[in-house]
Protein backbone atom coordinates (compact mmCIF):
# COMPACT_ATOMS: atom_id res chain seq x y z
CA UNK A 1 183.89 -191.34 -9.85
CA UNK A 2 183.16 -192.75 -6.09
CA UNK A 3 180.88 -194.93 -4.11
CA UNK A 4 179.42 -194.54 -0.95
CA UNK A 5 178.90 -197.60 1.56
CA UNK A 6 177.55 -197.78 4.58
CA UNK A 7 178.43 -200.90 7.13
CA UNK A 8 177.10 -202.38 9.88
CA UNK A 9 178.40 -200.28 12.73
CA UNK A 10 177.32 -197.11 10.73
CA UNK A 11 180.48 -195.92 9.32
CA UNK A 12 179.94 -194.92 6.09
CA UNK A 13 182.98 -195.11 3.89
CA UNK A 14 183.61 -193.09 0.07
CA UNK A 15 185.77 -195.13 -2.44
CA UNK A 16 187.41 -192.90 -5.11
CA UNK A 17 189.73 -194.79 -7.77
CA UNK A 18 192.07 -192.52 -9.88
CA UNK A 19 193.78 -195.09 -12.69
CA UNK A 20 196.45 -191.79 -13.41
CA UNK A 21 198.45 -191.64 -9.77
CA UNK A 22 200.54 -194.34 -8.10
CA UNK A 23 199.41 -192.32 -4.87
CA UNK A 24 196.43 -193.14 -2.19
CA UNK A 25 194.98 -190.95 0.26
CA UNK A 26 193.30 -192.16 3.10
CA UNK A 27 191.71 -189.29 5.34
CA UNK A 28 189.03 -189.97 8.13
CA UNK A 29 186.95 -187.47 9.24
CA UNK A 30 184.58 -187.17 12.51
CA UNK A 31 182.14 -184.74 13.09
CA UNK A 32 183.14 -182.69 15.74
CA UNK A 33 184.67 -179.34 16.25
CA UNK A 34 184.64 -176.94 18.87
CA UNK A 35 181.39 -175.39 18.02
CA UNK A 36 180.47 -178.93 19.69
CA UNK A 37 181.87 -177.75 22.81
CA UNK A 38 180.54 -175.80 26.20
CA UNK A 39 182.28 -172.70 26.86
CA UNK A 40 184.54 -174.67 30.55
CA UNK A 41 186.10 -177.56 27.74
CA UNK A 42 186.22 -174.72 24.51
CA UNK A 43 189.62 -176.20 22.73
CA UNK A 44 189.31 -179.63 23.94
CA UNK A 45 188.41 -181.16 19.96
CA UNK A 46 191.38 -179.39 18.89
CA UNK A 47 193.41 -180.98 22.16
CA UNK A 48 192.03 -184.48 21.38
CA UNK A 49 193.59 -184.18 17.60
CA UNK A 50 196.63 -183.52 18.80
CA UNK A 51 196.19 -186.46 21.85
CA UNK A 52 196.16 -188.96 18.54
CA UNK A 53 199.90 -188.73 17.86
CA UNK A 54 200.82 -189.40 21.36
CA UNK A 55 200.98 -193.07 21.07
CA UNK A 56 198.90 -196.35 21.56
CA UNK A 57 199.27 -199.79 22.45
CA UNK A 58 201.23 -200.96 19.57
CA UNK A 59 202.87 -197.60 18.47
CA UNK A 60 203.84 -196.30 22.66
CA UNK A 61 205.47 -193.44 21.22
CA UNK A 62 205.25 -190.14 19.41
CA UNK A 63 208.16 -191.40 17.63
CA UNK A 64 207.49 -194.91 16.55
CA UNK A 65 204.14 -193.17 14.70
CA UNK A 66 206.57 -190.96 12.70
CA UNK A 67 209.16 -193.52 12.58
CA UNK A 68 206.90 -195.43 10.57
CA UNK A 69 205.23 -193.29 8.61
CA UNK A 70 208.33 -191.66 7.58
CA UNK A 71 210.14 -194.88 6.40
CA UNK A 72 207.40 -195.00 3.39
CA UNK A 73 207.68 -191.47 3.02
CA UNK A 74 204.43 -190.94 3.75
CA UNK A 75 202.66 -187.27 3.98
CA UNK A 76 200.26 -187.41 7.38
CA UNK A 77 198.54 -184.71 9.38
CA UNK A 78 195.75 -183.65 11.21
CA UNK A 79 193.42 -180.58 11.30
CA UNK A 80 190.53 -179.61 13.96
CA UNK A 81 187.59 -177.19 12.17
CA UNK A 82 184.96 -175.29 13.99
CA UNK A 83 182.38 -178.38 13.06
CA UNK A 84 184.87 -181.49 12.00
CA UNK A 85 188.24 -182.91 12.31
CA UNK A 86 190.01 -184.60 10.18
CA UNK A 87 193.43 -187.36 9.71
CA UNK A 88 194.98 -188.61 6.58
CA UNK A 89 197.73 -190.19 5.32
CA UNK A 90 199.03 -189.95 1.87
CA UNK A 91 201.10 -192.52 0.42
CA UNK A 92 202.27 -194.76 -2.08
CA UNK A 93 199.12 -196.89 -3.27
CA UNK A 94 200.68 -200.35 -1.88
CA UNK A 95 200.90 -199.01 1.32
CA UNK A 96 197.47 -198.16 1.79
CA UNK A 97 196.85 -201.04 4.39
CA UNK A 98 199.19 -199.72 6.48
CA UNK A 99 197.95 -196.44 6.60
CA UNK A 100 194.40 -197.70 7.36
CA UNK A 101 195.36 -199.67 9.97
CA UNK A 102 197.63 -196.69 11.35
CA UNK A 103 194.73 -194.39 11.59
CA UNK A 104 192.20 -196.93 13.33
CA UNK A 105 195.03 -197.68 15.71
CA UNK A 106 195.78 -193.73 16.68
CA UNK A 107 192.05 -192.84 16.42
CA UNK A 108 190.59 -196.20 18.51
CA UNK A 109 193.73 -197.39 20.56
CA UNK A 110 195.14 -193.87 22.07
CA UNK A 111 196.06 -194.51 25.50
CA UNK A 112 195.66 -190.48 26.35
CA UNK A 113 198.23 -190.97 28.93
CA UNK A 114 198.33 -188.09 31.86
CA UNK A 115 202.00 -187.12 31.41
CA UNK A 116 201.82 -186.70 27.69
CA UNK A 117 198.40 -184.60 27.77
CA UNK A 118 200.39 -182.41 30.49
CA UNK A 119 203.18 -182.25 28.24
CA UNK A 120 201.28 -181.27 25.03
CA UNK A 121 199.39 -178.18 26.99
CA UNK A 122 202.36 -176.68 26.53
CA UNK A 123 203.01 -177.17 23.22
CA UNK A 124 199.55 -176.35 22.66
CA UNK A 125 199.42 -173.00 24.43
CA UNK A 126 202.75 -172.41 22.47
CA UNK A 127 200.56 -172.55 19.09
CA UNK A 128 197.95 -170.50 19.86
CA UNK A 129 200.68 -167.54 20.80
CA UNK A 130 201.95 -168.40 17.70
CA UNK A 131 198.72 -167.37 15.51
CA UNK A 132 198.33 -164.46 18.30
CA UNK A 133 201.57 -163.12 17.33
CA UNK A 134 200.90 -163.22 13.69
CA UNK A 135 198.35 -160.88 13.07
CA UNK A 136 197.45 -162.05 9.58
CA UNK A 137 196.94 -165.20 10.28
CA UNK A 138 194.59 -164.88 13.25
CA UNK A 139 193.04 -161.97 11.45
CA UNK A 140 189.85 -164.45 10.21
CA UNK A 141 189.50 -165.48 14.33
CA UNK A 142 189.07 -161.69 15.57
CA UNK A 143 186.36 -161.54 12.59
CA UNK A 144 184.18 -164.18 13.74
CA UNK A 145 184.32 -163.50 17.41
CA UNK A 146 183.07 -160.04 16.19
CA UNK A 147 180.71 -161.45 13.42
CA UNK A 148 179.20 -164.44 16.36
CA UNK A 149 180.28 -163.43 19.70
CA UNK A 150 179.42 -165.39 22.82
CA UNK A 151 178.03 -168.22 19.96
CA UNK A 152 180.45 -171.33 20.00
CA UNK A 153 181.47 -170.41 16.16
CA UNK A 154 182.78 -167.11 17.77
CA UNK A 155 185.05 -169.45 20.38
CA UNK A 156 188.79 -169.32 19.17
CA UNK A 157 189.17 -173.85 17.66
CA UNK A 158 192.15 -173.89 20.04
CA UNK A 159 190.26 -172.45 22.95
CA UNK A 160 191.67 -170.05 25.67
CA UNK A 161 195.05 -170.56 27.05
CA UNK A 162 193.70 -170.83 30.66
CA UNK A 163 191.65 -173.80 29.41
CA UNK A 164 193.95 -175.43 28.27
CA UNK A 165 196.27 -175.12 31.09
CA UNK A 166 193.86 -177.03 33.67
CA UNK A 167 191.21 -179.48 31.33
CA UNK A 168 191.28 -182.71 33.02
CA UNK A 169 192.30 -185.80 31.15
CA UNK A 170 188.98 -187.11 32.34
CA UNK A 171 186.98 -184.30 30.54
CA UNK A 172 189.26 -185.07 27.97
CA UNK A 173 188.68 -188.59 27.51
CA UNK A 174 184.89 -187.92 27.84
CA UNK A 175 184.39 -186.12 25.09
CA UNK A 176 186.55 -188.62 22.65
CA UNK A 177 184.64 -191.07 23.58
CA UNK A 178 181.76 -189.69 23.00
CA UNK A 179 182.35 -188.02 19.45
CA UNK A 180 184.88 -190.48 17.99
CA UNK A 181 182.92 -193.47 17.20
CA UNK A 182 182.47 -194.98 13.65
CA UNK A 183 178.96 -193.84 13.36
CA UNK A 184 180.29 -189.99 13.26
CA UNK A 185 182.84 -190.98 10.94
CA UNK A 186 183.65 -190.90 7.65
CA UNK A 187 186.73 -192.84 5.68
CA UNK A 188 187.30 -191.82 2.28
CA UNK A 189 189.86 -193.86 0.25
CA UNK A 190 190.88 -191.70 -2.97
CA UNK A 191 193.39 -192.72 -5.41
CA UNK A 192 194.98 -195.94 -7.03
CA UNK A 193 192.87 -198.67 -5.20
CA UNK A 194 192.01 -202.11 -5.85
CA UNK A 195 189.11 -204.29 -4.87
CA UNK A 196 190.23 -205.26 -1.47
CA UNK A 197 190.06 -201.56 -0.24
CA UNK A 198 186.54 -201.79 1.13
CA UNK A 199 187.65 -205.46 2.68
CA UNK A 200 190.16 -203.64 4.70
CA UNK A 201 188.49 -200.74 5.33
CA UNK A 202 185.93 -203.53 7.22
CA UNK A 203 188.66 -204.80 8.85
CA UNK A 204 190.07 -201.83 10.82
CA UNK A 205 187.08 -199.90 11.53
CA UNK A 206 184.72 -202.84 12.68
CA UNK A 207 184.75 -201.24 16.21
CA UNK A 208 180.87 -201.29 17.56
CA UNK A 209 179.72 -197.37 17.92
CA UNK A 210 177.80 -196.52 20.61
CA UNK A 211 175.04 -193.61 21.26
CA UNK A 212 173.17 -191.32 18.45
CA UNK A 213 174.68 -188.73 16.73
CA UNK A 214 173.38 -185.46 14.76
CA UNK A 215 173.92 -181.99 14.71
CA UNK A 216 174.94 -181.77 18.36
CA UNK A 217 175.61 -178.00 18.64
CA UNK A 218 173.79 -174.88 19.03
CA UNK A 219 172.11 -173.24 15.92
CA UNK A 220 173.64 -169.72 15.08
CA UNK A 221 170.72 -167.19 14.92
CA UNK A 222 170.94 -164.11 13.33
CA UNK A 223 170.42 -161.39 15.49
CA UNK A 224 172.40 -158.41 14.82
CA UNK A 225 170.97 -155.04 14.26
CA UNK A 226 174.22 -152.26 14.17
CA UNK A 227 177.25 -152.45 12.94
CA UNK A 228 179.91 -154.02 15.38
CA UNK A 229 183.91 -153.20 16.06
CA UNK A 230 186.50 -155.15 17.82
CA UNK A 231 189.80 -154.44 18.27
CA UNK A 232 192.67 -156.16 19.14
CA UNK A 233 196.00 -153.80 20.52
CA UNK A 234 198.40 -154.72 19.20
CA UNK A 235 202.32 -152.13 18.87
CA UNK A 236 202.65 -153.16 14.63
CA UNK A 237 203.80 -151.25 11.98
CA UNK A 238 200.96 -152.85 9.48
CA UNK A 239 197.53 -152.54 10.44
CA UNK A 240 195.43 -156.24 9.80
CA UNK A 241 191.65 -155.56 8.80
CA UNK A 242 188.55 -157.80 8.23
CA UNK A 243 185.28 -156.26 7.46
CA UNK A 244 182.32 -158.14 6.02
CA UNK A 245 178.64 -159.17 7.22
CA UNK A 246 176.98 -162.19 8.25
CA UNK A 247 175.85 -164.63 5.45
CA UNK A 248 174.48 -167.69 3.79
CA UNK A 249 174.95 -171.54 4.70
CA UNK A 250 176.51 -174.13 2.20
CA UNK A 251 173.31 -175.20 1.98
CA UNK A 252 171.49 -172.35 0.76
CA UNK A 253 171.18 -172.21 -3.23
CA UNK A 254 171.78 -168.42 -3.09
CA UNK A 255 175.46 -169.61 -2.17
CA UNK A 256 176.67 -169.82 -5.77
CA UNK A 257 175.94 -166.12 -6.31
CA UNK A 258 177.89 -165.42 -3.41
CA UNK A 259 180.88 -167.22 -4.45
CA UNK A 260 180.85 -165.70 -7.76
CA UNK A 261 180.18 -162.35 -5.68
CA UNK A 262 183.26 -162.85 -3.44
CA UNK A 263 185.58 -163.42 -6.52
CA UNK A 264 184.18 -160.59 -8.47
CA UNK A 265 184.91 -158.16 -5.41
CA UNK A 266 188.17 -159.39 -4.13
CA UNK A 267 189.18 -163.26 -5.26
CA UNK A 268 191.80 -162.21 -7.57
CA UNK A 269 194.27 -159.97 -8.68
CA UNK A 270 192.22 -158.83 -11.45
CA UNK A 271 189.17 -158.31 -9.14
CA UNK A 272 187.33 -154.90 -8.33
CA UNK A 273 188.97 -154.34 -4.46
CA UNK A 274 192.58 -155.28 -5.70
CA UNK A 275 192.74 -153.20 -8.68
CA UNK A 276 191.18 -150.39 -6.89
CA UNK A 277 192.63 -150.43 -2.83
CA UNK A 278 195.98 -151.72 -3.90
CA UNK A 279 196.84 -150.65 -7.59
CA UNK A 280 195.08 -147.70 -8.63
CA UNK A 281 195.27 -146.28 -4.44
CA UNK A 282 197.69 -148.00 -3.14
CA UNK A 283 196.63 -148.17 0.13
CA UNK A 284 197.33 -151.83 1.09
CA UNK A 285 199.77 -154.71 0.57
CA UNK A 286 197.44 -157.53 0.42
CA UNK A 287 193.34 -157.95 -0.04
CA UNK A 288 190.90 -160.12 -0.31
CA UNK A 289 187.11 -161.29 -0.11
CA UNK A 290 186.24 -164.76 0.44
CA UNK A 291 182.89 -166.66 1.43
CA UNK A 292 182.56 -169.04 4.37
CA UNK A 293 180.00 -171.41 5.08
CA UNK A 294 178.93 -173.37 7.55
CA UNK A 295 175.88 -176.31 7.76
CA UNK A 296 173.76 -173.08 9.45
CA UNK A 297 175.21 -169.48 8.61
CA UNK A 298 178.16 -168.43 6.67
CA UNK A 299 179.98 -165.19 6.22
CA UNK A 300 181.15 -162.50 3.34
CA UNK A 301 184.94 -161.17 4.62
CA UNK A 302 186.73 -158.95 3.25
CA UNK A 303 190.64 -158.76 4.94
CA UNK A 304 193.45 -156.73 4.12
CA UNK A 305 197.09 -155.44 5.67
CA UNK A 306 197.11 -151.76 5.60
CA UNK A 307 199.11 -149.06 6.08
CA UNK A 308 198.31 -148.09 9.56
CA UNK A 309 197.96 -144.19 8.63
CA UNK A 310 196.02 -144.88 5.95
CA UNK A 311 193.31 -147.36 7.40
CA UNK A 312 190.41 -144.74 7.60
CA UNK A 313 190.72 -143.94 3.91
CA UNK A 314 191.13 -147.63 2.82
CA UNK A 315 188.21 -148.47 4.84
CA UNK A 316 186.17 -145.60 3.30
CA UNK A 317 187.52 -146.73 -0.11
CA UNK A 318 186.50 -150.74 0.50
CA UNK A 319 182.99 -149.46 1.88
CA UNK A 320 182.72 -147.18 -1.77
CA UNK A 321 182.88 -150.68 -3.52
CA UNK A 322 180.57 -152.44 -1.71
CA UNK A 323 177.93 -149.44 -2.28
CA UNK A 324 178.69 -149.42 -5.97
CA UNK A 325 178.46 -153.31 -6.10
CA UNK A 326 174.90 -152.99 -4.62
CA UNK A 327 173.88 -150.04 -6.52
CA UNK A 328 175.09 -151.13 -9.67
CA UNK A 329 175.57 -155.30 -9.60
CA UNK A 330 178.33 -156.38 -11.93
CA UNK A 331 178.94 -156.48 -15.65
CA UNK A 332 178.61 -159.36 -18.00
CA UNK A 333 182.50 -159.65 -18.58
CA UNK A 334 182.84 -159.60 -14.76
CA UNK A 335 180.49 -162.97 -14.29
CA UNK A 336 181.86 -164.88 -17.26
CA UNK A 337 185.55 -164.15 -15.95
CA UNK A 338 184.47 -165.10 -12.28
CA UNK A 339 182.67 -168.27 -13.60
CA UNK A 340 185.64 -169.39 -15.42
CA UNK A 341 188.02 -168.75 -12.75
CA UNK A 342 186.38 -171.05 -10.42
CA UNK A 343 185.96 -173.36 -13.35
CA UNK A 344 189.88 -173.37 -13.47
CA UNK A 345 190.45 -173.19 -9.52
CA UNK A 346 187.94 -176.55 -9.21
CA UNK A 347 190.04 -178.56 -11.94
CA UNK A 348 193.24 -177.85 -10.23
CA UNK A 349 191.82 -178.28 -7.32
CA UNK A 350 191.09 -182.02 -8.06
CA UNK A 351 194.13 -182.93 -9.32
CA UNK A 352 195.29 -185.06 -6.66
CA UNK A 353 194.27 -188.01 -4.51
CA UNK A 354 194.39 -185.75 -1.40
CA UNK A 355 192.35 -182.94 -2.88
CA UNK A 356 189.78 -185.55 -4.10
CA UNK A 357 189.44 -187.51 -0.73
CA UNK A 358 188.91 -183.55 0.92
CA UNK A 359 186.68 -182.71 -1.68
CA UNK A 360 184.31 -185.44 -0.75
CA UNK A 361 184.72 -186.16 2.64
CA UNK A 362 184.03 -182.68 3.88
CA UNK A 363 180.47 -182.57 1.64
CA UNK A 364 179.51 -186.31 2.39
CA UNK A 365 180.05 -185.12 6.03
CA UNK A 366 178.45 -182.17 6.68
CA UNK A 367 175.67 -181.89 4.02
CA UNK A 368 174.82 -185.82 3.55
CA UNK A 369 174.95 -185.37 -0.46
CA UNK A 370 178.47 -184.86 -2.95
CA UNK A 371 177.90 -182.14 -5.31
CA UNK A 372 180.02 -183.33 -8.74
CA UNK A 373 182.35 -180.66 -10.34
CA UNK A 374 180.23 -180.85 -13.24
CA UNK A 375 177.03 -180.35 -11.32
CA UNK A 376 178.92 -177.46 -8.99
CA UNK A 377 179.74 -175.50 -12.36
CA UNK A 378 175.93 -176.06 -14.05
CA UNK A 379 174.64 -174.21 -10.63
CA UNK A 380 177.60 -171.58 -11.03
CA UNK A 381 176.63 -171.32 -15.12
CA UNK A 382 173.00 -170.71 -14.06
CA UNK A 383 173.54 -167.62 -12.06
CA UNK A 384 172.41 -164.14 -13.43
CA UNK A 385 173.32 -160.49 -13.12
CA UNK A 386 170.04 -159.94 -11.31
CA UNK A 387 171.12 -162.90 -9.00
CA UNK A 388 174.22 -160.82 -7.87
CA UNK A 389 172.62 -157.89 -7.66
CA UNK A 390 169.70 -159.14 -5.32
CA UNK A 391 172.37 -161.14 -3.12
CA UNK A 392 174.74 -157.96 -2.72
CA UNK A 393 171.93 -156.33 -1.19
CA UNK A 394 170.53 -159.23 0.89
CA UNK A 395 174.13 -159.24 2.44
CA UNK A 396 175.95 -155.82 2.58
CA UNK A 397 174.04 -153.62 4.79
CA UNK A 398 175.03 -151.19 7.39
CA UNK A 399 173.15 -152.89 10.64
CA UNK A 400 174.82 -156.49 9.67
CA UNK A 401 178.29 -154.71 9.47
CA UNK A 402 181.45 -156.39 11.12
CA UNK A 403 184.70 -154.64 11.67
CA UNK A 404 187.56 -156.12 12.82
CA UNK A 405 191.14 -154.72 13.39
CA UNK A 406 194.16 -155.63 14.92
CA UNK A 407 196.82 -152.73 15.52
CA UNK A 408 197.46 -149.90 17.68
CA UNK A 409 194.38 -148.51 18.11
CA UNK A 410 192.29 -147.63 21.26
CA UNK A 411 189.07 -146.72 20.83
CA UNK A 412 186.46 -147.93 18.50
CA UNK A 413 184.53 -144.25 18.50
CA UNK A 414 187.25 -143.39 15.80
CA UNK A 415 186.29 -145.88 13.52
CA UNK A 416 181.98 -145.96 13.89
CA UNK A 417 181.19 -142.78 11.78
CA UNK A 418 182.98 -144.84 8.72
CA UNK A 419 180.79 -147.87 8.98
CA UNK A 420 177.74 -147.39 6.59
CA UNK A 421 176.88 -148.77 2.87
């Protein structure tokens, strides 16, 4: 149950009352990520989230924001995407004034001072060595810098260090001012809410936008026509792989068999690449397939932590169950288990007020419509063995192959002979 409004200055604004939590989540999203950006400012939507928490006219601190968030023990954060970031706070439902009026004051009244941008390059540069040091978690980055490239979806959301380092506060500035404006944003309010919510909603985000906004980035194109490798040295005693293909937008309706695809293969621990690689072989830790989408191209990954001695045969293995999924499709049991997992996964997933606000933010957003859970599970209901079938085929072939590994390796001639399907 929502509603969608519209007002004046283009804002448009989703109101989601849940009668069974004493909890409200407000979460704003605008559309802009760092496939928005040019290759010189590459990290810069990901600099301005953080830039939010530094303080504003009323709230001059770091501190007095957490201060007085934390004194309602509220849950708050921020996240930067490759096409939209996004703010919430999550608190108690009579407190949800304050929390609207705390976001439109961080995201309209930062001051973006020069000492405290200065200061946060640091801390920034800090957190991409973080994710560079931790192989599995910056795993999914290596892949789609193989998968796109020199393509701003291939740029790293946090940018280059050396970026970072020198940006100008003016550059900066620019580009806040010319993404965050209520006519490229979106406020959801999800959770125990009243009548007044839209009133107030009104009331703190009445600021005047200024310019037109669309899809403001460059269009991925699919171009690729061999198999690629990257690799990224690294001295560890566990090798990190992803290996997958190029794939299908949210917006494409072949998505659903996809999904169901990626769970079938490697969503679970009952699913074809877990019981096979890890159980019955043994030859990794952790795997596991997943589909991502974006408004213009997606991808199929499959990632994994492997025994470093053992990669060649694991990735023989994984490439084995690929062939036999196109070859072959899937069984019957195999789509009504994998239809009634994400049955389960989507009811759990909308549990809570912050789940719900994400859940319809992020499709009111980026594809202009709201797909209900009970219209998401009719499309996943609808889809066929032959669907599979003709979608594992579409997807998994040997001249749209992406490999991506991060260990002690050094040459990518050792790993090209294994890279057919």
């Amino acid at each position: 149950m929502y509603k969608l409004y519209k007002i004046k200055n283009g804002l448009r604004v989703l109101l989601a009352p849940m009668t069974e939590t004493k909890a409200v989540t407000v979460l704003v999203l605008s559309k802009v990520g760092s496939r928005y950006e040019t290759k010189d400012i590459n990290g810069v939507s990901h600099f301005v989230e953080h830039l939010m928490f530094k303080g504003t006219k009323k709230r001059p601190t770091t501190l007095r924001i957490s201060k007085e968030l934390d004194s309602i023990g509220a849950e708050y954060n921020a996240f930067t995407s490759k096409d939209h970031t996004g703010y919430y706070i999550k608190a108690r439902a009579d407190k949800k004034e304050l929390a609207l009026e705390m976001l439109s004051d961080m995201l309209f009244n930062s001051k973006f001072e020069a000492k405290e941008i200065d200061r946060e390059r640091g801390v920034i540069v800090e957190e991409i060595n973080m994710y560079e040091d931790n192989p599995m978690m910056y795993m999914e980055d290596l892949f789609e810098q193989t998968v796109f490239g020199n393509h701003p979806l291939g740029w790293n959301i946090a940018g280059p260090k050396e970026i970072i380092r020198k940006v100008s506060r003016e550059k900066i500035h620019n580009y806040y001012k010319k993404y965050y404006q209520p006519a490229n944003m979106l406020v959801v309010v999800a959770g125990r809410i009243d009548n007044s919510t839209l009133s107030l909603v009104k009331k703190y985000f009445n600021k005047k936008s200024v310019g037109k906004f669309g899809n403001n980035y460059k269009k991925a194109v699919a171009s690729q026509n061999k198999p690629q490798i990257k690799i990224m040295k690294k001295q560890t005693e566990q090798a990190q792989m992803a290996l997958g293909f190029p794939a299908y937008s949210f917006m494409n309706e072949k998505i659903y068999a996809l999904y169901l695809l990626s769970v079938i293969l490697g969503g679970n621990m009952s699913s074809r690449l877990f019981t096979s690689i890890r159980e019955r072989k043994g030859l990794c830790y952790f795997i596991r397939a997943a589909a991502n989408t974006y408004q213009d191209t997606g991808t199929l990954m499959i990632q994994a932590g492997l025994d470093k001695s053992r990669l060649h045969s694991a990735i023989s293995e994984i490439l084995k169950e690929l062939k036999k999924l196109k070859d072959y499709g899937v069984t019957k049991q195999e789509l009504r288990k994998a239809k009634d997992y994400l049955g389960g996964k989507l009811t759990l997933k909308l549990e809570t007020s912050d789940d719900v606000a994400s859940w319809l933010a992020k499709q009111e957003l980026l594809e202009n419509r709201i797909i209900s859970p009970a219209k998401l599970m009719e499309k996943l209901e609808k889809v066929t063995l032959p669907d599979i079938k003709k979608v594992a085929n579409d997807i998994i072939k040997t001249n749209k192959l992406n490999l991506s590994l991060i260990g002690p390796f050094d040459k990518m001639a050792e790993f090209k002979h294994l890279l057919k399907v």
